[in-house]
PDB file of N, CA and C in Angstrom:
ATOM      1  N   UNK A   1      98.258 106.656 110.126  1.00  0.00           N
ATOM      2  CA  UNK A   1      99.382 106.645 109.212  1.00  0.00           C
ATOM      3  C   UNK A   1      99.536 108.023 108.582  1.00  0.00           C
ATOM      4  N   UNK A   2     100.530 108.704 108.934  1.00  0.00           N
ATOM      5  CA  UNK A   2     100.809 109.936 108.602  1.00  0.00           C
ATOM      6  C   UNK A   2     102.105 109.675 106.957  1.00  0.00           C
ATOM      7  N   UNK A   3     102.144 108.665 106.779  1.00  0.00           N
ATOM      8  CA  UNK A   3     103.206 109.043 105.438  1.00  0.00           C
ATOM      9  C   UNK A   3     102.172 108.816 104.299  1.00  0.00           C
ATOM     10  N   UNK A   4     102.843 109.101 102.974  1.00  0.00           N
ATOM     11  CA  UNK A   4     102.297 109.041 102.172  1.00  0.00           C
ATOM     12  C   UNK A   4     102.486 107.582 100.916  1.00  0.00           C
ATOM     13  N   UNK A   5     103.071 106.571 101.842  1.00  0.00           N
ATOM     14  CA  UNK A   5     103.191 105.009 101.028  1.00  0.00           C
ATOM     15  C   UNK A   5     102.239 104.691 101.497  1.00  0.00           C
ATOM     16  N   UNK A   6     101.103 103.942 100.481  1.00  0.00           N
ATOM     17  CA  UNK A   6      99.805 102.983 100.776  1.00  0.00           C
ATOM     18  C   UNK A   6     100.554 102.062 101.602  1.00  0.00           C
ATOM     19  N   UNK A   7      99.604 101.255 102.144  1.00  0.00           N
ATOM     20  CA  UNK A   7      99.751 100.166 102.547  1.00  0.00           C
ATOM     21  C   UNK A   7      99.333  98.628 101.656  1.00  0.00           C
ATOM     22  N   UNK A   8     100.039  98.124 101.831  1.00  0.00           N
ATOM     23  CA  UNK A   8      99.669  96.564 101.029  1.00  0.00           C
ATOM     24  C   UNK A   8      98.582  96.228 100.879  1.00  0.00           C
ATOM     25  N   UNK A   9      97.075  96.691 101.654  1.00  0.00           N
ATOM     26  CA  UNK A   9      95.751  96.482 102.229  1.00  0.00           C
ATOM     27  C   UNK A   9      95.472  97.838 101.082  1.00  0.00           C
ATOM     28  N   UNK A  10      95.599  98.608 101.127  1.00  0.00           N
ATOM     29  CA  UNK A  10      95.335  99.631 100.123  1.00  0.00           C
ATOM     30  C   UNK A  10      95.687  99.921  98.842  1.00  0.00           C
ATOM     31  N   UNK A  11      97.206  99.059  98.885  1.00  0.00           N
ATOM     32  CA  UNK A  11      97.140  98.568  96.944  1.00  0.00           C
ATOM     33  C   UNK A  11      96.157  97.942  96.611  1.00  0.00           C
ATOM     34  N   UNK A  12      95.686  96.760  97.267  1.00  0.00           N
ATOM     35  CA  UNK A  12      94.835  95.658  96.948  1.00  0.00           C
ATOM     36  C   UNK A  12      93.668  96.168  96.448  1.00  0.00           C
ATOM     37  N   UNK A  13      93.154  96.900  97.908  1.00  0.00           N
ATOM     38  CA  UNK A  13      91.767  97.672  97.455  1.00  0.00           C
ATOM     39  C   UNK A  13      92.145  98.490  96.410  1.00  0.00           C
ATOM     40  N   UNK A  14      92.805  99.371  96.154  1.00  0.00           N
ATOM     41  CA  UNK A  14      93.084 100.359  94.938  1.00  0.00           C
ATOM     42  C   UNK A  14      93.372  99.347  93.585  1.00  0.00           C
ATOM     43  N   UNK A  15      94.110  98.581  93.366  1.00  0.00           N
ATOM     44  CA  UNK A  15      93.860  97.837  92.415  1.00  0.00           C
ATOM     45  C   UNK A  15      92.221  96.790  92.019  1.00  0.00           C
ATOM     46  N   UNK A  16      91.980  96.510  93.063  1.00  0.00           N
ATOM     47  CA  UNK A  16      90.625  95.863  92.556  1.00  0.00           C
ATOM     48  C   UNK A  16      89.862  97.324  91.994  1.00  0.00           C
ATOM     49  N   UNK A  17      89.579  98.548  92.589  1.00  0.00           N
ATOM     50  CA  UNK A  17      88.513  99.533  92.371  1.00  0.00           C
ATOM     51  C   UNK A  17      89.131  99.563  90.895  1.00  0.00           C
ATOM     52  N   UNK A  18      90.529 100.295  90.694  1.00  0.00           N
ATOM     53  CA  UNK A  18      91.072 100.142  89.217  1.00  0.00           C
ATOM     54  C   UNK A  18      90.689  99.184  88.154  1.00  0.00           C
ATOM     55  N   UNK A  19      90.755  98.171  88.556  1.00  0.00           N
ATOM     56  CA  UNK A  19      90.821  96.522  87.239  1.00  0.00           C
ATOM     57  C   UNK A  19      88.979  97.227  87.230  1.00  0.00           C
ATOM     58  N   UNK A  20      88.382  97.102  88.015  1.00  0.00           N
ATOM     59  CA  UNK A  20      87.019  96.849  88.418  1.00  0.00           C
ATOM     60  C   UNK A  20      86.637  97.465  87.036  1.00  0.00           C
ATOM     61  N   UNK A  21      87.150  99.038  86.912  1.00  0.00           N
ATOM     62  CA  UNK A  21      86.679 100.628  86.357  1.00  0.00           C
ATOM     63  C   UNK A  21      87.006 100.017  84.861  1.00  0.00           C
ATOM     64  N   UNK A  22      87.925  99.309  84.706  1.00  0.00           N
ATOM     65  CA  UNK A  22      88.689  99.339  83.917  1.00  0.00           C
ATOM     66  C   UNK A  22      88.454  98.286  82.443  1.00  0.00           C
ATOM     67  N   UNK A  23      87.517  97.129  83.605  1.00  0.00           N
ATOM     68  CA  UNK A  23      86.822  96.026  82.780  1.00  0.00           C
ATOM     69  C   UNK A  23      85.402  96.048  82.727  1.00  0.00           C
ATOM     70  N   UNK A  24      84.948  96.601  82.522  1.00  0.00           N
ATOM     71  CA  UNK A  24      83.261  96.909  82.875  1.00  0.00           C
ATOM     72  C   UNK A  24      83.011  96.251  84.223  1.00  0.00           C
ATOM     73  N   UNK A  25      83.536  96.114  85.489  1.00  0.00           N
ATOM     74  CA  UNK A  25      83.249  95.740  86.561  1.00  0.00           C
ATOM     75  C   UNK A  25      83.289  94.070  86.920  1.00  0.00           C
ATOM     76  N   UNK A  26      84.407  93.862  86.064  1.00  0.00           N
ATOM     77  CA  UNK A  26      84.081  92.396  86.243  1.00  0.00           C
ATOM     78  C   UNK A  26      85.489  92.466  87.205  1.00  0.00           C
ATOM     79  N   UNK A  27      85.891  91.714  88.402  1.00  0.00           N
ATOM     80  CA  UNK A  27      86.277  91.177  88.889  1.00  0.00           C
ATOM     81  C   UNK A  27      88.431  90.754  88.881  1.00  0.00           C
ATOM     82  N   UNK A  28      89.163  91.214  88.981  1.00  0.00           N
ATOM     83  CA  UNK A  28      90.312  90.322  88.848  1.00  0.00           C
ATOM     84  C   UNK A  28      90.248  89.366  89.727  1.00  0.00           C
ATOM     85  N   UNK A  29      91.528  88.159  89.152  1.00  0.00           N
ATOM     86  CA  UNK A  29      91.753  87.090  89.994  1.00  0.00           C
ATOM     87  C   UNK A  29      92.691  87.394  91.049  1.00  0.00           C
ATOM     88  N   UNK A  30      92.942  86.575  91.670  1.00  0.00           N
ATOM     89  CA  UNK A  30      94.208  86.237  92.874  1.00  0.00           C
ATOM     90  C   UNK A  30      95.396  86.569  92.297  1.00  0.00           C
ATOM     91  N   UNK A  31      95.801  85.609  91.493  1.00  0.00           N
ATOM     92  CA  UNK A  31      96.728  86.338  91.174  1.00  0.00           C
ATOM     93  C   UNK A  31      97.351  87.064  89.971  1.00  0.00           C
ATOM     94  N   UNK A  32      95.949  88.208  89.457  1.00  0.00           N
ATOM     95  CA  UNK A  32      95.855  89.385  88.927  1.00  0.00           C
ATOM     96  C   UNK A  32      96.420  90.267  89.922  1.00  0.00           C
ATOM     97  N   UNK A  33      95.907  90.398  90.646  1.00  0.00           N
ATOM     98  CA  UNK A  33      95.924  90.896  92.304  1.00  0.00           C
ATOM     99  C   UNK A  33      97.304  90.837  92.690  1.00  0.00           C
ATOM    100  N   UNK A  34      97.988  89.523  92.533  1.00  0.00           N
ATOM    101  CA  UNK A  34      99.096  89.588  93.307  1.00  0.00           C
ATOM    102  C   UNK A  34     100.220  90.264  92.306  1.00  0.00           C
ATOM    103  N   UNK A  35      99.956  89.511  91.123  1.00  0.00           N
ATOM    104  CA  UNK A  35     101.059  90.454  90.298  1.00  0.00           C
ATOM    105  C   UNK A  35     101.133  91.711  89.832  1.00  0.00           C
ATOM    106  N   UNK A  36      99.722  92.386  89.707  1.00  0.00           N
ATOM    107  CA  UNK A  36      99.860  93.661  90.044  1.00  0.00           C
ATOM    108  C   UNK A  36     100.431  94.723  91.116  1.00  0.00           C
ATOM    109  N   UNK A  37      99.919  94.010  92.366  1.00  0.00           N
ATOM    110  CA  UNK A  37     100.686  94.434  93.529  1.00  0.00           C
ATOM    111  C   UNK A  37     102.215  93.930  93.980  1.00  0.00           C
ATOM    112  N   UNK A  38     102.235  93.231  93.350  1.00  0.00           N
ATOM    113  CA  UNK A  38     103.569  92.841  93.692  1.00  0.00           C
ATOM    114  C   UNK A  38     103.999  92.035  94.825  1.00  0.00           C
ATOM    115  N   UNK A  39     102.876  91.166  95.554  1.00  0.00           N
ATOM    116  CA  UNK A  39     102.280  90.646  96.160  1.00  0.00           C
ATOM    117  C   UNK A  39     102.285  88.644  96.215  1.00  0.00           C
ATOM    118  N   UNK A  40     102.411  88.488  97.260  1.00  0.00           N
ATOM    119  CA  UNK A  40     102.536  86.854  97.106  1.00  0.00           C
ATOM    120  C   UNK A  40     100.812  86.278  97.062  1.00  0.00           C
ATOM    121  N   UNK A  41     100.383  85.867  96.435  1.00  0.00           N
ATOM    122  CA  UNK A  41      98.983  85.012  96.200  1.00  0.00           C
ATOM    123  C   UNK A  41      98.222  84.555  97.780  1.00  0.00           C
ATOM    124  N   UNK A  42      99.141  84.621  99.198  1.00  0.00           N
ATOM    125  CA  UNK A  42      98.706  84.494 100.206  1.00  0.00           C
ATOM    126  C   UNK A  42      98.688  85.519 100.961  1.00  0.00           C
ATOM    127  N   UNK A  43      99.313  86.382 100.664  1.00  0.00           N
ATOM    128  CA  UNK A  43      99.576  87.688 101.086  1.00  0.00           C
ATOM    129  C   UNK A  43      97.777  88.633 100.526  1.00  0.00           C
ATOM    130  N   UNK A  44      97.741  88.347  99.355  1.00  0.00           N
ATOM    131  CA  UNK A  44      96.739  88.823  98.828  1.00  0.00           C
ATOM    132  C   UNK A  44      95.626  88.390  99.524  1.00  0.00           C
ATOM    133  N   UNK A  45      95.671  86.849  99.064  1.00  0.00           N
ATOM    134  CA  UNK A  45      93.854  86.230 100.489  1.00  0.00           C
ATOM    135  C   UNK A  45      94.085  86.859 101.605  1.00  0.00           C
ATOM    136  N   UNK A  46      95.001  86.766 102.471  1.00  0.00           N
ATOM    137  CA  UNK A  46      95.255  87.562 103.882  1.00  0.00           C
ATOM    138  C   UNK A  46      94.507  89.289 103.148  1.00  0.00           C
ATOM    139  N   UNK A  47      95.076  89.892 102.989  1.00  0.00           N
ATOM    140  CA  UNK A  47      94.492  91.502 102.549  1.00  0.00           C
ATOM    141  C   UNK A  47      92.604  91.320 102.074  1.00  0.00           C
ATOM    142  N   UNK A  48      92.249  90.385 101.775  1.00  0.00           N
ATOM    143  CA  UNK A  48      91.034  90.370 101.041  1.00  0.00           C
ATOM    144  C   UNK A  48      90.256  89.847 102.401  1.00  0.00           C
ATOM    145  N   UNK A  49      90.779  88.898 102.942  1.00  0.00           N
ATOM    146  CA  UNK A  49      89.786  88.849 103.974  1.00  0.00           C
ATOM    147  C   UNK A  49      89.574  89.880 104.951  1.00  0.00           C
ATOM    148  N   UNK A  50      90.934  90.653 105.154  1.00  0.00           N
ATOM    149  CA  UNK A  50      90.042  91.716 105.984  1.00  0.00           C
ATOM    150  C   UNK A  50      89.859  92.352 105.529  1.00  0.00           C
ATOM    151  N   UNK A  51      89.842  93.146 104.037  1.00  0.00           N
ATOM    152  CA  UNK A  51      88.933  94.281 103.541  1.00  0.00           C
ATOM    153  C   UNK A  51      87.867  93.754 103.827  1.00  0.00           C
ATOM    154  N   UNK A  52      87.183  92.312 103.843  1.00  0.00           N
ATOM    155  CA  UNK A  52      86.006  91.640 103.883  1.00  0.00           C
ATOM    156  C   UNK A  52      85.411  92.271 105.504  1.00  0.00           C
ATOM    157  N   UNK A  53      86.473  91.927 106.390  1.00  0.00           N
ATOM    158  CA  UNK A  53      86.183  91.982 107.499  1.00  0.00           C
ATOM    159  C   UNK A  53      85.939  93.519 108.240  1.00  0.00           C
ATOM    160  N   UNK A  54      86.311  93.985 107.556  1.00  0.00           N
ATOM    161  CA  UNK A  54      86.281  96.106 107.295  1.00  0.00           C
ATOM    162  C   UNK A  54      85.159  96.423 106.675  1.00  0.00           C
ATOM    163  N   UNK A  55      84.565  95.240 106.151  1.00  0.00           N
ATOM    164  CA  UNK A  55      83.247  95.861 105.634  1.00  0.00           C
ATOM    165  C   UNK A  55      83.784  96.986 104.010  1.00  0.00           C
ATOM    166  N   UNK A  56      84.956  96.883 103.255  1.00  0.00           N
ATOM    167  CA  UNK A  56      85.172  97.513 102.283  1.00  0.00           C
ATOM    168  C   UNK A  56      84.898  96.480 101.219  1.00  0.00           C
ATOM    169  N   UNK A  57      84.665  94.981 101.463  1.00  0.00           N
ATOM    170  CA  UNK A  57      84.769  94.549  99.972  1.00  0.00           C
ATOM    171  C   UNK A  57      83.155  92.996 100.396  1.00  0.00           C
ATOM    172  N   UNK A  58      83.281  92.094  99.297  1.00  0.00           N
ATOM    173  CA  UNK A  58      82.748  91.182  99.668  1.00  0.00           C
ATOM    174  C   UNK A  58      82.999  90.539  98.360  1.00  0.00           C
ATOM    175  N   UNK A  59      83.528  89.694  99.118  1.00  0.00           N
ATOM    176  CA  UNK A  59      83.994  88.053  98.107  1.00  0.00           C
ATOM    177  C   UNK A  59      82.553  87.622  97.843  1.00  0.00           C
ATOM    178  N   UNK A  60      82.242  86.824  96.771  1.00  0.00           N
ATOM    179  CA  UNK A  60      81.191  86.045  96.487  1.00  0.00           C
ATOM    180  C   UNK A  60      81.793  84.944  95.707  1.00  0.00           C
ATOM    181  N   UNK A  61      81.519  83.920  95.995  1.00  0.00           N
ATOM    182  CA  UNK A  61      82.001  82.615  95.217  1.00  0.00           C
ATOM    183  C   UNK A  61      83.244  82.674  95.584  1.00  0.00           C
ATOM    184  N   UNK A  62      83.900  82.026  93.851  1.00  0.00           N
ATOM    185  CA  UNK A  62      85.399  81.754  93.652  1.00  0.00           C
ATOM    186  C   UNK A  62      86.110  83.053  93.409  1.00  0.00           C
ATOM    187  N   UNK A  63      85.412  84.146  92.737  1.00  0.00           N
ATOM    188  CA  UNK A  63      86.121  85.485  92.157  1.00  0.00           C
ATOM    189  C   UNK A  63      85.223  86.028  92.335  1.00  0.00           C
ATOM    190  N   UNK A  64      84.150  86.509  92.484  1.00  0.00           N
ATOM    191  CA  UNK A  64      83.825  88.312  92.467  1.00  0.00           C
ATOM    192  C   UNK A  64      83.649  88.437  93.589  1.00  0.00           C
ATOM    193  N   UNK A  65      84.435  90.044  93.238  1.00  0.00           N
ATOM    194  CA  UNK A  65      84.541  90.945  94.620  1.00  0.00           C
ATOM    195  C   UNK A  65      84.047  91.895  94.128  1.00  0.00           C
ATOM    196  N   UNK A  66      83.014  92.196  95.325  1.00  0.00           N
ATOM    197  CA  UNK A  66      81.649  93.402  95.549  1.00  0.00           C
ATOM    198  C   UNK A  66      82.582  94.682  95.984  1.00  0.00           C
ATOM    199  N   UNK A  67      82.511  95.743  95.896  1.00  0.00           N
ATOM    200  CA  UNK A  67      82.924  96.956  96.332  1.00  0.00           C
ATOM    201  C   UNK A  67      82.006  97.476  97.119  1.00  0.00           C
ATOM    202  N   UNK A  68      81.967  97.335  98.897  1.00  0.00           N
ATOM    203  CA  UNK A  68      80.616  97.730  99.185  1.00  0.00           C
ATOM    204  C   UNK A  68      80.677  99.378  99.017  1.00  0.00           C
ATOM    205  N   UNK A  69      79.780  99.331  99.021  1.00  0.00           N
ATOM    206  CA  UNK A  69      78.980 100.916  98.201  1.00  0.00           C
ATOM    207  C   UNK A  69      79.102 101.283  97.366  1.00  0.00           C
ATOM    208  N   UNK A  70      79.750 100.672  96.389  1.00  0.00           N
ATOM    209  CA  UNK A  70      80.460 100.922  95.511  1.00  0.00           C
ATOM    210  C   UNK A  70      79.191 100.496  94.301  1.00  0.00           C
ATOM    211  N   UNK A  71      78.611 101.542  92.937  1.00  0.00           N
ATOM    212  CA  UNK A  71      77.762 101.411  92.414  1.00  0.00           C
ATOM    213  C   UNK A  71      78.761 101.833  90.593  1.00  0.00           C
ATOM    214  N   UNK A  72      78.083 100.746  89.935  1.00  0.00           N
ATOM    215  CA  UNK A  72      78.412 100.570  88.405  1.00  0.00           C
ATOM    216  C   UNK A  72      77.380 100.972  87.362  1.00  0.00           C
ATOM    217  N   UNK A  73      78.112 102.127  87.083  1.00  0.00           N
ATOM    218  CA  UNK A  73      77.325 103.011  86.291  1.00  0.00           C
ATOM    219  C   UNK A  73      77.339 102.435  84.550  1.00  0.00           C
ATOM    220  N   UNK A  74      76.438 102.202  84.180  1.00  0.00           N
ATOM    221  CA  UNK A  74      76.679 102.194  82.691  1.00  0.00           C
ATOM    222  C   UNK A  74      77.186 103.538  81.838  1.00  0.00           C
ATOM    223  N   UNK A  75      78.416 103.364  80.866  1.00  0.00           N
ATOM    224  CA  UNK A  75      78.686 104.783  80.427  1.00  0.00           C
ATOM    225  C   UNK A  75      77.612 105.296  79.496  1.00  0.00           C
ATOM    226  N   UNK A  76      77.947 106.626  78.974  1.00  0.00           N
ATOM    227  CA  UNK A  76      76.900 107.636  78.491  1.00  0.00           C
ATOM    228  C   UNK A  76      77.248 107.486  77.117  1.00  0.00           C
ATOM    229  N   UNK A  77      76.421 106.874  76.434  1.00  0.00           N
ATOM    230  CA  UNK A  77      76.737 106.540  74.840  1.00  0.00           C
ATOM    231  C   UNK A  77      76.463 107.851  73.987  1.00  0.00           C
TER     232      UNK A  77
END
């Protein structure tokens, strides 16, 4: 992909890393996700399973999503 519009798969991921940073690492929902992106709530599960399947994310349970490699720093008081 040579333009410079994300893709729907890359809002998703870019919004979860965002909410992630943003809440001490806790997690948005489905459809946090979708209304941020602008996104239909099935559209979103579709995008999450294959970040899953890309090896970029990992669902656990009902809501948290792992950022693989992705490491949570406590801030510097």
């Amino acid at each position: 992909m040579g333009d410079d519009n994300p893709t729907n798969r890359e809002l998703v991921f870019a919004f979860i890393v965002n909410y992630k940073r943003a809440h001490d690492g806790l997690s948005p929902s489905i459809q946090e996700i979708a209304e941020g992106c602008r996104l239909s709530e099935s559209t979103v599960k579709y995008h999450l399973l294959m970040l899953e399947r890309d090896d970029r994310i990992r669902v656990v349970g009902r809501r948290a999503i792992e950022v693989t490699g992705g490491i949570w720093d406590l801030p510097d008081y």
